[in-house]
N, C-alpha and C. Protein backbone atom coordinates (compact mmCIF):
# COMPACT_ATOMS: atom_id res chain seq x y z
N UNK A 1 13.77 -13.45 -20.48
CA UNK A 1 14.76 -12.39 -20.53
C UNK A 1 15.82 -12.65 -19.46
N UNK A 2 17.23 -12.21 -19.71
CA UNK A 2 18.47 -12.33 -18.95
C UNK A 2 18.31 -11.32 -18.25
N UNK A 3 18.50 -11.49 -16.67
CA UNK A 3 19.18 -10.56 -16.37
C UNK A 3 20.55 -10.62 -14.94
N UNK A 4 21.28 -9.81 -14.92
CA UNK A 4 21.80 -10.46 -13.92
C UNK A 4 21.98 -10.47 -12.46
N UNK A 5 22.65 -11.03 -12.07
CA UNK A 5 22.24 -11.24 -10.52
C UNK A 5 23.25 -10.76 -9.84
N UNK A 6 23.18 -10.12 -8.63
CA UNK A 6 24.00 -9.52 -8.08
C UNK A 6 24.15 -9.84 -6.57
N UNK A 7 25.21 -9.29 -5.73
CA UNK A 7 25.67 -9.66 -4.52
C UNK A 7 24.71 -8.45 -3.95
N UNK A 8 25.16 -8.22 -2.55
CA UNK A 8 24.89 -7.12 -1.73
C UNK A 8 25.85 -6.26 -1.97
N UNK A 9 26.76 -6.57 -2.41
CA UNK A 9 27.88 -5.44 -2.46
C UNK A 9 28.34 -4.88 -4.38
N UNK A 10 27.31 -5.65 -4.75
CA UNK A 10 26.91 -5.00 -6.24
C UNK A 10 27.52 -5.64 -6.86
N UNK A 11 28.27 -6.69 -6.46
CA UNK A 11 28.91 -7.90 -7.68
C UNK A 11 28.41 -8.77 -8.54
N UNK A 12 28.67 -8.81 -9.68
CA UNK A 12 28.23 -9.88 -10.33
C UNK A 12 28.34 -11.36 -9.43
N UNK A 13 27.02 -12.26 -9.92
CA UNK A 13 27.10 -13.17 -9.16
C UNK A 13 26.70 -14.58 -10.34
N UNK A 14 25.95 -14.10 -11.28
CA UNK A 14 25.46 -15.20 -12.29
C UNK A 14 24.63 -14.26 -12.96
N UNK A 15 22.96 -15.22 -13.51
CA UNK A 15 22.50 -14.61 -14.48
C UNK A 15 21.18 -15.30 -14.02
N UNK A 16 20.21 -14.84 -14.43
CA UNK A 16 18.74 -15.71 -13.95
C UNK A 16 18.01 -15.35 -15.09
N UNK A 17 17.12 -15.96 -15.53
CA UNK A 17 16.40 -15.97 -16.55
C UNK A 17 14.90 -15.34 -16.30
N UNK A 18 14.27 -14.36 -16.75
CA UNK A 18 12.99 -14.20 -15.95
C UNK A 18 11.87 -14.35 -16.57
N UNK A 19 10.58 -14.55 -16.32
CA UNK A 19 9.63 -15.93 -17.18
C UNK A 19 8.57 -14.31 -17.77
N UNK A 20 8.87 -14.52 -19.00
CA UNK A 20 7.97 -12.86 -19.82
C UNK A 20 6.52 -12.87 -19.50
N UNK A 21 5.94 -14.18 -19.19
CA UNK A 21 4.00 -14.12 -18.62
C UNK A 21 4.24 -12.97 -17.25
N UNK A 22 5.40 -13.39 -16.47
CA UNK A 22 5.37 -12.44 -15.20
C UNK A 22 6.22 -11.14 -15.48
N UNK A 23 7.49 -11.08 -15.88
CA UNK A 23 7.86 -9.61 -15.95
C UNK A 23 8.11 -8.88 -17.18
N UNK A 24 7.41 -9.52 -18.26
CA UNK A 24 7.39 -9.19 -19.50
C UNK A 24 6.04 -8.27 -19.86
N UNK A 25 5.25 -8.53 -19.18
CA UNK A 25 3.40 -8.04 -19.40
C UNK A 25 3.73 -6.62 -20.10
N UNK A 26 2.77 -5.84 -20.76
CA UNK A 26 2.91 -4.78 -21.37
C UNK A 26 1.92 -3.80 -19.89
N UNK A 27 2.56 -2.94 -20.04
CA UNK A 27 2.21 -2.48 -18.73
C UNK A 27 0.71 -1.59 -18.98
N UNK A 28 -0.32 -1.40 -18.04
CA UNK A 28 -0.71 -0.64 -17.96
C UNK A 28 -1.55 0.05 -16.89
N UNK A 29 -1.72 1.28 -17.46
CA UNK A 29 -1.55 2.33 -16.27
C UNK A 29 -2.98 1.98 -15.31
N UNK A 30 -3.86 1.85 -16.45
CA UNK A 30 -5.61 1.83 -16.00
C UNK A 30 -5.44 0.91 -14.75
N UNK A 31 -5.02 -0.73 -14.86
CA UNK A 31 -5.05 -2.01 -14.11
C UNK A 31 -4.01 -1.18 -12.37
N UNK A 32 -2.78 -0.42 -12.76
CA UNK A 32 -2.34 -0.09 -11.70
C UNK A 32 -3.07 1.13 -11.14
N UNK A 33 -3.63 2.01 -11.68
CA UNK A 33 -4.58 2.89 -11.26
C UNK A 33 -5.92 1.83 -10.05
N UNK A 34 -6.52 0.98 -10.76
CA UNK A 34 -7.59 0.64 -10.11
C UNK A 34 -7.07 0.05 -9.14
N UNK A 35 -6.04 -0.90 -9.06
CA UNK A 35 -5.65 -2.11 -7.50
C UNK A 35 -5.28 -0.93 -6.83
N UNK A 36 -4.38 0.10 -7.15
CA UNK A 36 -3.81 0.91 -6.01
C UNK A 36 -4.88 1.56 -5.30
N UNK A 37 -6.12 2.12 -6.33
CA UNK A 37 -6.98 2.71 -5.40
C UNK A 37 -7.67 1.73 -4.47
N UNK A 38 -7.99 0.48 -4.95
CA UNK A 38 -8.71 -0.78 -4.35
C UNK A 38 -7.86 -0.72 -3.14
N UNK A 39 -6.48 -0.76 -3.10
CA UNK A 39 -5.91 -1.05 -1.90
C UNK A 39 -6.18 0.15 -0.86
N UNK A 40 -5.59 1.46 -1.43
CA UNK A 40 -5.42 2.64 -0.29
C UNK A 40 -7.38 2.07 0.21
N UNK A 41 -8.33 1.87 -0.53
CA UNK A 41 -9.56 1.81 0.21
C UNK A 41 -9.71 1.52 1.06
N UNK A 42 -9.29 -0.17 1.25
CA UNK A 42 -9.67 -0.94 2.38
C UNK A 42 -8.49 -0.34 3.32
N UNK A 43 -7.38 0.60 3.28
CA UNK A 43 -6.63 0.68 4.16
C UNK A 43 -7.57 2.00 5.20
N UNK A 44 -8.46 2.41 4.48
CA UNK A 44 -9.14 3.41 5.07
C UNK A 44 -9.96 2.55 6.62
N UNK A 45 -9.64 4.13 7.67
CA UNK A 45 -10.17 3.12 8.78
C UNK A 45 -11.70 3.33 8.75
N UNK A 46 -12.63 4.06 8.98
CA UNK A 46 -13.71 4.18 8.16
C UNK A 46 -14.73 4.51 9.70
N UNK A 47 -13.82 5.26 10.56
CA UNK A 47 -14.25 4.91 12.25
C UNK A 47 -14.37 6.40 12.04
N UNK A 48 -14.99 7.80 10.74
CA UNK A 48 -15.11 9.17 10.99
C UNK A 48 -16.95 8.39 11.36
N UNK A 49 -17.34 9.49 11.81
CA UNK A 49 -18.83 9.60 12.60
C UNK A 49 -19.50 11.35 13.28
N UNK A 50 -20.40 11.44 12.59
CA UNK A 50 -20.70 12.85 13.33
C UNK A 50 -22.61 12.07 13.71
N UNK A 51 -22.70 13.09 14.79
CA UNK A 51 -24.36 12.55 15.09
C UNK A 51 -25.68 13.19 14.65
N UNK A 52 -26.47 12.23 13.96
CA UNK A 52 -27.80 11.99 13.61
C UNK A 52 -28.63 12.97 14.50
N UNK A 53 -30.05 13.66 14.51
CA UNK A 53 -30.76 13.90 15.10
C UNK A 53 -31.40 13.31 16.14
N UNK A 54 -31.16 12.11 16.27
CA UNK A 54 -32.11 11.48 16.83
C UNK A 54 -30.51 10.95 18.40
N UNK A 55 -29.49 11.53 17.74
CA UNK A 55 -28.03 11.12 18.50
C UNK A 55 -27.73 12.21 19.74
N UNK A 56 -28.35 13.19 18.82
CA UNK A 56 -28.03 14.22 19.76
C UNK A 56 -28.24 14.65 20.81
N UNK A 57 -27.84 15.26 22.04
CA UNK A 57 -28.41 15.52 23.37
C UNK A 57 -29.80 16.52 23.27
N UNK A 58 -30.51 16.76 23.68
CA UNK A 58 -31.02 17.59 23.75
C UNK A 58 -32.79 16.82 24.36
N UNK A 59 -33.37 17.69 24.30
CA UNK A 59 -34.85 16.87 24.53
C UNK A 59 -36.08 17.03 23.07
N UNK A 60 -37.01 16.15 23.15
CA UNK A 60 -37.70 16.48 21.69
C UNK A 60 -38.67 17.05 21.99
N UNK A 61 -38.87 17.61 22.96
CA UNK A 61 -40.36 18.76 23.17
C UNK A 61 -40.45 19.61 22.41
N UNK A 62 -41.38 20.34 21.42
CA UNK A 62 -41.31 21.57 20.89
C UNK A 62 -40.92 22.51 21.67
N UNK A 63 -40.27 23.54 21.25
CA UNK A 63 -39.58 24.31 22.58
C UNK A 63 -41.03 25.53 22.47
N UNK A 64 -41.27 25.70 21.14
CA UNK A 64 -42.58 26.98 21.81
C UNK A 64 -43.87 26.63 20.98
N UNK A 65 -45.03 27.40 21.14
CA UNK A 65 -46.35 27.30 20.25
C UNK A 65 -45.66 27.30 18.84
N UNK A 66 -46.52 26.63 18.35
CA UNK A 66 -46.16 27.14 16.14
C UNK A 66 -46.78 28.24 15.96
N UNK A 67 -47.44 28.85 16.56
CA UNK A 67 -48.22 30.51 16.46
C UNK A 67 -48.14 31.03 17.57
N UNK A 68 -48.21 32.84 17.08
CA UNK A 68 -48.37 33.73 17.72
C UNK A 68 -47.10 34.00 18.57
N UNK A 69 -45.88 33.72 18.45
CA UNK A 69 -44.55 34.20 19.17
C UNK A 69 -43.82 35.17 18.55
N UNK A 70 -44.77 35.16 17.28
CA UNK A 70 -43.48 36.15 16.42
C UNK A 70 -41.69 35.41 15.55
N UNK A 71 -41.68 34.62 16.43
CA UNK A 71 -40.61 33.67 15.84
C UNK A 71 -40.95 32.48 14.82
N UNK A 72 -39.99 31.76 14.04
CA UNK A 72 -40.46 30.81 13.12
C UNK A 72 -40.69 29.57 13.73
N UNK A 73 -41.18 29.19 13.45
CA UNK A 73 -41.87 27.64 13.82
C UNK A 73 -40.59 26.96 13.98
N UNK A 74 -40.49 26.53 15.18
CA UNK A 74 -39.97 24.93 15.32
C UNK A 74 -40.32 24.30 16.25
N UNK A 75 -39.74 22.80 15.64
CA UNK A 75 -40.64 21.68 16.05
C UNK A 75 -39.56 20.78 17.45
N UNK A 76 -38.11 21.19 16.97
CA UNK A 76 -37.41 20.67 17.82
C UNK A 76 -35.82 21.39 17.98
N UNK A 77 -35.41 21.21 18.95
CA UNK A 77 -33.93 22.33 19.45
C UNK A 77 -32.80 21.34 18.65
N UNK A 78 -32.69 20.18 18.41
CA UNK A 78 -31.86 19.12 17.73
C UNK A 78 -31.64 19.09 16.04
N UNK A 79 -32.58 20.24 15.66
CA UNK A 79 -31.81 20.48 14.24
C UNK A 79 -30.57 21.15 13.88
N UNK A 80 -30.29 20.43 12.32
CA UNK A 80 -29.17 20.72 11.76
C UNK A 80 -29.02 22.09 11.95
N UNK A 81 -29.90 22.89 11.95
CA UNK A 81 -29.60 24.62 11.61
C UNK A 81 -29.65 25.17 12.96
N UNK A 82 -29.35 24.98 14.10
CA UNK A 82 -28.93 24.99 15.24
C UNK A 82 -27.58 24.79 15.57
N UNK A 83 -27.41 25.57 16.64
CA UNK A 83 -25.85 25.61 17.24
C UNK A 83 -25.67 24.21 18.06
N UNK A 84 -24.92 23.13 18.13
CA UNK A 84 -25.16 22.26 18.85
C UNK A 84 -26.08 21.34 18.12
N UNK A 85 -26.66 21.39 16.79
CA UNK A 85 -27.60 20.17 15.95
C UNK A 85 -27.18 19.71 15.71
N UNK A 86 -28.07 18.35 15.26
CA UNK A 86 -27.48 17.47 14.39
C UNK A 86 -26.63 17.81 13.01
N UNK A 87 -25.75 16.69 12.33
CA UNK A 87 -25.64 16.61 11.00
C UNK A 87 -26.40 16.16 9.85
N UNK A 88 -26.79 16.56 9.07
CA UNK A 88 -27.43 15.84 7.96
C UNK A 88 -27.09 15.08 6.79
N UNK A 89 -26.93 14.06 6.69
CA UNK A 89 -25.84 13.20 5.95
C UNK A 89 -24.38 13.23 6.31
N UNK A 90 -24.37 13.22 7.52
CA UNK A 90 -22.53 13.33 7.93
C UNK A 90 -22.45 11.93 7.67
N UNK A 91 -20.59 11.78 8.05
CA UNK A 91 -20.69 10.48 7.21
C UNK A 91 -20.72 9.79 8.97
N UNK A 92 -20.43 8.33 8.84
CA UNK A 92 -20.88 7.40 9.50
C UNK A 92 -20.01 6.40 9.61
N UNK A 93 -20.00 5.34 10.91
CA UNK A 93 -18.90 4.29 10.59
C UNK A 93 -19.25 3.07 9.44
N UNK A 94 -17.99 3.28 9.04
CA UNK A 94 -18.02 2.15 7.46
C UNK A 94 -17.02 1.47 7.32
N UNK A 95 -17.15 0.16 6.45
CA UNK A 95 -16.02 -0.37 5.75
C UNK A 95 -15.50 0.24 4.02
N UNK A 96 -14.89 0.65 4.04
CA UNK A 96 -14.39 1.41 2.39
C UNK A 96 -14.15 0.57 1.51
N UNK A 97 -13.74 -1.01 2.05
CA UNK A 97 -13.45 -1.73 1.09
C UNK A 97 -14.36 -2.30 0.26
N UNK A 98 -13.85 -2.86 -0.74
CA UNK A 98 -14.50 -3.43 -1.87
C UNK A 98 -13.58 -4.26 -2.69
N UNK A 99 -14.79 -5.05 -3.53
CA UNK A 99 -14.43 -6.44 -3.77
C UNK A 99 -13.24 -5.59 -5.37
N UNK A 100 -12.99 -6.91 -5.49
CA UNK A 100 -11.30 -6.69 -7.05
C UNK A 100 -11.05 -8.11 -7.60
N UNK A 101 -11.67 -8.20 -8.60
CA UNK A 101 -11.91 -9.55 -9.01
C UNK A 101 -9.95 -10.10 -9.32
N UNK A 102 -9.44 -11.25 -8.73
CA UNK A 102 -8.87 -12.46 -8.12
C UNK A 102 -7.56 -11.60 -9.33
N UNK A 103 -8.40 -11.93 -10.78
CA UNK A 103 -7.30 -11.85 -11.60
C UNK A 103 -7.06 -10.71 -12.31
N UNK A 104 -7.73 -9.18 -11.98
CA UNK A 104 -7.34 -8.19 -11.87
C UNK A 104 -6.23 -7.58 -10.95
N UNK A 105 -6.53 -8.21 -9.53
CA UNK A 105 -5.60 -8.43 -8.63
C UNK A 105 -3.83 -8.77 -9.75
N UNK A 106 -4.05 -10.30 -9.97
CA UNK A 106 -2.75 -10.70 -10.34
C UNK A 106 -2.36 -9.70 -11.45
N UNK A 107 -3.34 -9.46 -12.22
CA UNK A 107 -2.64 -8.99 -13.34
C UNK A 107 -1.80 -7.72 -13.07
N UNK A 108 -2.14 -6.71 -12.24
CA UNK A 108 -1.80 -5.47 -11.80
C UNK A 108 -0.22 -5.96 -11.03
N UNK A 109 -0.14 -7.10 -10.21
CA UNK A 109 1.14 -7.47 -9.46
C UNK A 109 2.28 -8.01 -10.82
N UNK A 110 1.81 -8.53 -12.00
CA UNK A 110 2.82 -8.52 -12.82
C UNK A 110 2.88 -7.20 -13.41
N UNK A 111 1.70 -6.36 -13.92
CA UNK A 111 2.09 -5.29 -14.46
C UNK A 111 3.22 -4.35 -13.47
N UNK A 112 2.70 -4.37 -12.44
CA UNK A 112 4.03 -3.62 -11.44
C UNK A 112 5.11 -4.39 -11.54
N UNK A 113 5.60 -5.52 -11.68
CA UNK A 113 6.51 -5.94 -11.67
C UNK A 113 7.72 -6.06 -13.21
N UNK A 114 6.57 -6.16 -14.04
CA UNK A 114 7.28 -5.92 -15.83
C UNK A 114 7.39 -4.05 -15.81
N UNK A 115 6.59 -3.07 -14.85
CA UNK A 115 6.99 -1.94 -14.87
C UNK A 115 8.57 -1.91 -14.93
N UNK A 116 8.73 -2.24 -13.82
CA UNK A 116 9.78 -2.02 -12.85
C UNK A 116 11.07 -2.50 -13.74
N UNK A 117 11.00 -3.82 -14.48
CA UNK A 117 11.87 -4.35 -15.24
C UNK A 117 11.86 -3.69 -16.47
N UNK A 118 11.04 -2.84 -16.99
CA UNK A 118 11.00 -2.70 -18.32
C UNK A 118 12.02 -0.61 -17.96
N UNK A 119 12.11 -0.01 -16.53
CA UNK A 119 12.46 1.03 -16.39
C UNK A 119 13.56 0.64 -15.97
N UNK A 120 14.13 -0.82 -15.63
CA UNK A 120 15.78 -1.17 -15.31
C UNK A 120 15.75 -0.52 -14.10
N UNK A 121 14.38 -0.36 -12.99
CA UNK A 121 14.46 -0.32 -11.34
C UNK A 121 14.20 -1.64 -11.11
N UNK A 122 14.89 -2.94 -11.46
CA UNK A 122 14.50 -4.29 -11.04
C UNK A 122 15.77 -4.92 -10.75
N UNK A 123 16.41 -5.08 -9.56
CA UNK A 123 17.97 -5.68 -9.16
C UNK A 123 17.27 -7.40 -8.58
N UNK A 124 18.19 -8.19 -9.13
CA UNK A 124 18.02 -9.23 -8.26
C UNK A 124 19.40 -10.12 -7.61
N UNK A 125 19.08 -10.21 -6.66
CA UNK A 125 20.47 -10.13 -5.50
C UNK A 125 20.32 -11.80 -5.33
N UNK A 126 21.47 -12.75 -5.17
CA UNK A 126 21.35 -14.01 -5.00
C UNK A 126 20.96 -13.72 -3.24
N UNK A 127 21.18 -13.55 -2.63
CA UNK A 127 20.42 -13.49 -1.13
C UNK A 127 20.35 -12.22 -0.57
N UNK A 128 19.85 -12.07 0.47
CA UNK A 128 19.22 -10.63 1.38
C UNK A 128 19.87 -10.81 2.72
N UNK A 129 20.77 -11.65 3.23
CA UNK A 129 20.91 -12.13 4.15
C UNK A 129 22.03 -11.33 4.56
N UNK A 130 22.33 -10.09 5.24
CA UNK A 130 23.48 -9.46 5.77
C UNK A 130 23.92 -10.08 6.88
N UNK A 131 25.44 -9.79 6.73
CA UNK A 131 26.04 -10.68 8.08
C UNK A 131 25.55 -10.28 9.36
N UNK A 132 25.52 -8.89 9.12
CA UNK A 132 25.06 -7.81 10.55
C UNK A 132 23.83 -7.60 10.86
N UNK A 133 23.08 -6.78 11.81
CA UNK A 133 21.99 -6.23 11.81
C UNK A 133 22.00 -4.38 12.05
N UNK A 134 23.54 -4.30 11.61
CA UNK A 134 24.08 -2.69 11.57
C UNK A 134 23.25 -1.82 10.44
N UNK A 135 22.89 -0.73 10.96
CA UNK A 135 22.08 0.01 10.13
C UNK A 135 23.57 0.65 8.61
N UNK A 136 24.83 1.46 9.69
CA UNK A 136 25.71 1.67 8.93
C UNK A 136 26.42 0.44 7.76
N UNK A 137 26.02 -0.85 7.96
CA UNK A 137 26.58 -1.63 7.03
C UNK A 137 25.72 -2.09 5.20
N UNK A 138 24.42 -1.82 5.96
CA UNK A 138 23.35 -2.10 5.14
C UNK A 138 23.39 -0.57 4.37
N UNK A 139 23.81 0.37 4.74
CA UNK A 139 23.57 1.81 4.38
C UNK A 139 24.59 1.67 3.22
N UNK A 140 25.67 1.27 3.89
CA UNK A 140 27.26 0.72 2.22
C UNK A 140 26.64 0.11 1.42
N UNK A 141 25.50 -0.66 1.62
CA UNK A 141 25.51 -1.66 0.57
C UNK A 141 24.68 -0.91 -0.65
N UNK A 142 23.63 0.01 0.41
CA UNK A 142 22.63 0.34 -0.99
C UNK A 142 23.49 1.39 -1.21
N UNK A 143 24.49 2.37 -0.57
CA UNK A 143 25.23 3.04 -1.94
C UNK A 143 25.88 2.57 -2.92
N UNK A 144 26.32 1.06 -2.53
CA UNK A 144 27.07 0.27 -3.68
C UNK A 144 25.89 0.06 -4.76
N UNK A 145 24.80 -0.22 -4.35
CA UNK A 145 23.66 -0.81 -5.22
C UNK A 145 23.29 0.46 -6.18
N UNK A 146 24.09 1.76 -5.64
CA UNK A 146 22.96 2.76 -6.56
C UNK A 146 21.94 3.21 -5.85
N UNK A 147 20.99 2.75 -4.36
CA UNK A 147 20.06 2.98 -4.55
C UNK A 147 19.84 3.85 -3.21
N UNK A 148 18.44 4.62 -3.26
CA UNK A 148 18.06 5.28 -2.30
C UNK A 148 16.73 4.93 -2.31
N UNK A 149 16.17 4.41 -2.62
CA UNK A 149 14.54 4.00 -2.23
C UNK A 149 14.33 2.79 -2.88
N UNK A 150 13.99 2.00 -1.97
CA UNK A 150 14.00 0.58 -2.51
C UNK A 150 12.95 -0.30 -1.55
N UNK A 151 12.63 -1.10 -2.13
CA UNK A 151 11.58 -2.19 -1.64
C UNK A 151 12.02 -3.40 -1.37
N UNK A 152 12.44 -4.32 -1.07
CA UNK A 152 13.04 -5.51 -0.92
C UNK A 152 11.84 -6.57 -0.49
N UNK A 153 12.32 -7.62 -1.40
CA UNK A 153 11.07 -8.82 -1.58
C UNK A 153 12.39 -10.20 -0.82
N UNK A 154 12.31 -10.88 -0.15
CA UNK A 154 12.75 -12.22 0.00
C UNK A 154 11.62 -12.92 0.42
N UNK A 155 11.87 -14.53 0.15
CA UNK A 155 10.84 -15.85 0.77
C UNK A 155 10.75 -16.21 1.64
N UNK A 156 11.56 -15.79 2.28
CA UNK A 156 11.52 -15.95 3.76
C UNK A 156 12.57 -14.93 4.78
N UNK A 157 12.06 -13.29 5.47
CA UNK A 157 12.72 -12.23 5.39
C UNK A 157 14.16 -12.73 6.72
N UNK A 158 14.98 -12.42 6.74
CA UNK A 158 16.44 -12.59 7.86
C UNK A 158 15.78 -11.56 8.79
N UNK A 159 16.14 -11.79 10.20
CA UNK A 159 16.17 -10.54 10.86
C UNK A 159 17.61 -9.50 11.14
N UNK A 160 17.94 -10.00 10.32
CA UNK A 160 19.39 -9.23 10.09
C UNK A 160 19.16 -7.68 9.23
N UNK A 161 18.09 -8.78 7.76
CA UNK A 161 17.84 -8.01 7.00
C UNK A 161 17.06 -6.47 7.44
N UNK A 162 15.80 -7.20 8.44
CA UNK A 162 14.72 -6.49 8.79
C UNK A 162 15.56 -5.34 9.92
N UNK A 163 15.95 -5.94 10.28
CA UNK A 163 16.43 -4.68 11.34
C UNK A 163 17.40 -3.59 10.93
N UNK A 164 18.39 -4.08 10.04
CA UNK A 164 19.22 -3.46 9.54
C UNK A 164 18.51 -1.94 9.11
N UNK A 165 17.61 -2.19 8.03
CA UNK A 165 16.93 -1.40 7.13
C UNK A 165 15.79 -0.71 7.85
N UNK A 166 15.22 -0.77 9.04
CA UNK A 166 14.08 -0.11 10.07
C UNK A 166 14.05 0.84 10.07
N UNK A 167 15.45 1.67 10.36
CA UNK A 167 16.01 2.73 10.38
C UNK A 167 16.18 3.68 9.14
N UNK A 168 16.55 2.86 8.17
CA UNK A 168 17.06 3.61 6.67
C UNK A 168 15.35 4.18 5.74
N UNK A 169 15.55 6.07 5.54
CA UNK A 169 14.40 6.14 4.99
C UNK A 169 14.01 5.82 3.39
N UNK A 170 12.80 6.03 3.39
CA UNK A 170 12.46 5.16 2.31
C UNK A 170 12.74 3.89 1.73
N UNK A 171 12.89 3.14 2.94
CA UNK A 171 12.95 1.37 2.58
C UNK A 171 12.18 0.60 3.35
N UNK A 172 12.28 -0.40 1.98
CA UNK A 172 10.71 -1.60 2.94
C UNK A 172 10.88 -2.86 2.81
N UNK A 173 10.66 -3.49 3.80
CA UNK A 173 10.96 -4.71 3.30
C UNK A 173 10.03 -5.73 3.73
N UNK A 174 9.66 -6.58 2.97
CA UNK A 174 8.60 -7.37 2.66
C UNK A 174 8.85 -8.45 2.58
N UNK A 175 8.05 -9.93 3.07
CA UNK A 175 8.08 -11.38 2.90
C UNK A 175 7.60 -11.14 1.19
N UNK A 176 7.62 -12.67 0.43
CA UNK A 176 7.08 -12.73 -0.51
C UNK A 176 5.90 -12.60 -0.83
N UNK A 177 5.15 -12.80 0.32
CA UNK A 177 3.81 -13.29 0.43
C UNK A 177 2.90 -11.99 0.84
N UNK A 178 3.55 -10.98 1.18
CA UNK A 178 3.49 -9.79 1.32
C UNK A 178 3.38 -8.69 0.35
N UNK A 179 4.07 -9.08 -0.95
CA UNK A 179 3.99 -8.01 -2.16
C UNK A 179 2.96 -7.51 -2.87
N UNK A 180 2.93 -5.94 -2.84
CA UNK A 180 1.52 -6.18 -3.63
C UNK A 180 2.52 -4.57 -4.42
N UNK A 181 1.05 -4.20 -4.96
CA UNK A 181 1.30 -3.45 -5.95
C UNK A 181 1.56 -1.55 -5.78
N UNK A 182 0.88 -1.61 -4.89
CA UNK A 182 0.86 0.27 -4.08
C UNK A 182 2.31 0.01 -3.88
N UNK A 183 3.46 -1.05 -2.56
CA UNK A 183 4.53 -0.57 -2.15
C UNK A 183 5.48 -0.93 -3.39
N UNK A 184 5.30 -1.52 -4.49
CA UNK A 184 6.23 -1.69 -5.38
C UNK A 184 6.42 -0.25 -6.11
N UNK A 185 5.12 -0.17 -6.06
CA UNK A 185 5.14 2.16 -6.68
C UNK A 185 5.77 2.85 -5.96
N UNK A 186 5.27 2.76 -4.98
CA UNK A 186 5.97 3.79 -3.98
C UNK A 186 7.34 3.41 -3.88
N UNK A 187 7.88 3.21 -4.00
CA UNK A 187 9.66 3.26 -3.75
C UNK A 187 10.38 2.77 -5.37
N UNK A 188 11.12 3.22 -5.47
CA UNK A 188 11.93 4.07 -6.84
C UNK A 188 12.52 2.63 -7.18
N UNK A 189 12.89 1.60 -6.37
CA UNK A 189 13.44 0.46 -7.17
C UNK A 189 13.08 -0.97 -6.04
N UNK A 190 12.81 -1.71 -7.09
CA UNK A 190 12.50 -3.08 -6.60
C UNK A 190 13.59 -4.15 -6.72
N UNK A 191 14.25 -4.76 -5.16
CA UNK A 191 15.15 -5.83 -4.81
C UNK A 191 14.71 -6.87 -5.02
N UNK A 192 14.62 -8.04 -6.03
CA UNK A 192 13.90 -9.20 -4.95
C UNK A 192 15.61 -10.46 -5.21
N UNK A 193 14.87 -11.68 -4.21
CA UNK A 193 16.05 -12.29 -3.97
C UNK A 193 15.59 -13.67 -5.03
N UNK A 194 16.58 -14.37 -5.47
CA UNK A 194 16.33 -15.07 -6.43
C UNK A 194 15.12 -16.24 -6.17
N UNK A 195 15.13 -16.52 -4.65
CA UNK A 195 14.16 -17.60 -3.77
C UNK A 195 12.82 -16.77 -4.62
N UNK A 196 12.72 -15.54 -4.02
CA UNK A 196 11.58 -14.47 -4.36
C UNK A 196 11.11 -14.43 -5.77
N UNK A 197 11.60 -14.31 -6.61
CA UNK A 197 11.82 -14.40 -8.14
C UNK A 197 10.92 -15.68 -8.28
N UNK A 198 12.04 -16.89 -7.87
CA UNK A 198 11.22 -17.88 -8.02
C UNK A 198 9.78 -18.31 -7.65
N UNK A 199 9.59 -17.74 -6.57
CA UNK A 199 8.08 -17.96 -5.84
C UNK A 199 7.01 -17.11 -6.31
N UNK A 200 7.43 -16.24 -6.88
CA UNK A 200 6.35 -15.37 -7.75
C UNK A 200 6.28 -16.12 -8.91
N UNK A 201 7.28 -16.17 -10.01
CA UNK A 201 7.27 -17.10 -11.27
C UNK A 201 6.30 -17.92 -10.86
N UNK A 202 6.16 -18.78 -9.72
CA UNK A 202 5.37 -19.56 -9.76
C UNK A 202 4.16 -19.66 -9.16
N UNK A 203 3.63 -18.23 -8.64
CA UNK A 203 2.36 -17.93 -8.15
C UNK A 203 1.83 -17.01 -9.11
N UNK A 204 2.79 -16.78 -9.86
CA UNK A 204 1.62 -15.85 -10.96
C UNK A 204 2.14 -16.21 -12.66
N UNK A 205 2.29 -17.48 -12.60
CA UNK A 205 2.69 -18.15 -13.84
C UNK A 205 1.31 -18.26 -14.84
């Protein structure tokens, strides 16, 4: 499929051809449902913790006889049903992540990416490379572009680019090698630079 290529300042620049195995895929929702949750998982820090019985301060002596006090039996001051007890199944430190087989992975990074092209949120800019590192110059450009939430993909990022955009909300910007499928959702339109284009074509050919 054609589409065309544009400046920073929203000009026509040429035309690039884009390879239908990668932004053609028929999209679906299930494959972006599962990587996104796979991802937010492992982003979980997994460091919540409440303490065990056996964690808790206290001492393990029975505090009175099991008969004749008039009160109910207990065996120790460190239970759950105590002020100051333990938890019982609280949770614990963990890892959240989990495994996502290789080519479920890929498939979900083209389906986000034929999303994006198939809703015409897919610009591709012959470079990313602003002269400046001015927040106000980069701010002209995405009103020229149309855009207010955007993701930006290059192969190798400028720090012109990166700094420019630090400041500007809802924008992100990403190496190639960096793209995945949660930040292509989250922001309303996807930049990439033709280098970028190319290096995906050929990592997920």
């Amino acid at each position: 499929m054609k589409v065309a290529v544009k400046s920073l300042e929203n000009k026509k620049v040429g035309d690039i051809d884009l390879n239908e195995a990668v932004f053609g895929v028929t999209v679906r929702a299930d494959i972006l449902h599962r990587v996104v949750n796979w991802q937010l998982a492992k982003r979980r820090s997994g460091n919540h913790k409440t303490k065990g019985e056996s964690e808790v301060s206290g001492t393990g002596k029975k505090p009175f006889r099991q008969k004749g006090t008039g009160n109910a039996r207990r065996g120790t001051m460190r239970g759950a049903h105590h002020t100051g007890g333990a938890v019982i199944f609280g949770p614990v430190v963990r890892d959240h992540g989990y495994d996502m087989p290789k080519s479920i992975r890929k498939l979900a990074l083209k389906t986000a990416l034929s999303a994006k092209q198939a809703e015409g949120k897919l610009i591709v800019v012959d470079a990313a490379a602003p002269k400046t590192h001015k927040t106000k110059d980069m701010k002209k450009a995405l009103e020229a572009l149309g855009v207010t939430s955007a993701l930006f993909v290059d192969k190798e990022l400028s720090d012109n680019l990166a700094l420019s955009l630090r400041n500007i909300p809802h924008t992100t910007v990403l190496p190639q090698e960096g793209i995945n499928v949660y930040d292509i959702l989250r922001r309303d339109t996807l930049v990439l630079t033709k280098d970028a284009v190319a290096t995906l074509e050929e990592r997920l050919k």
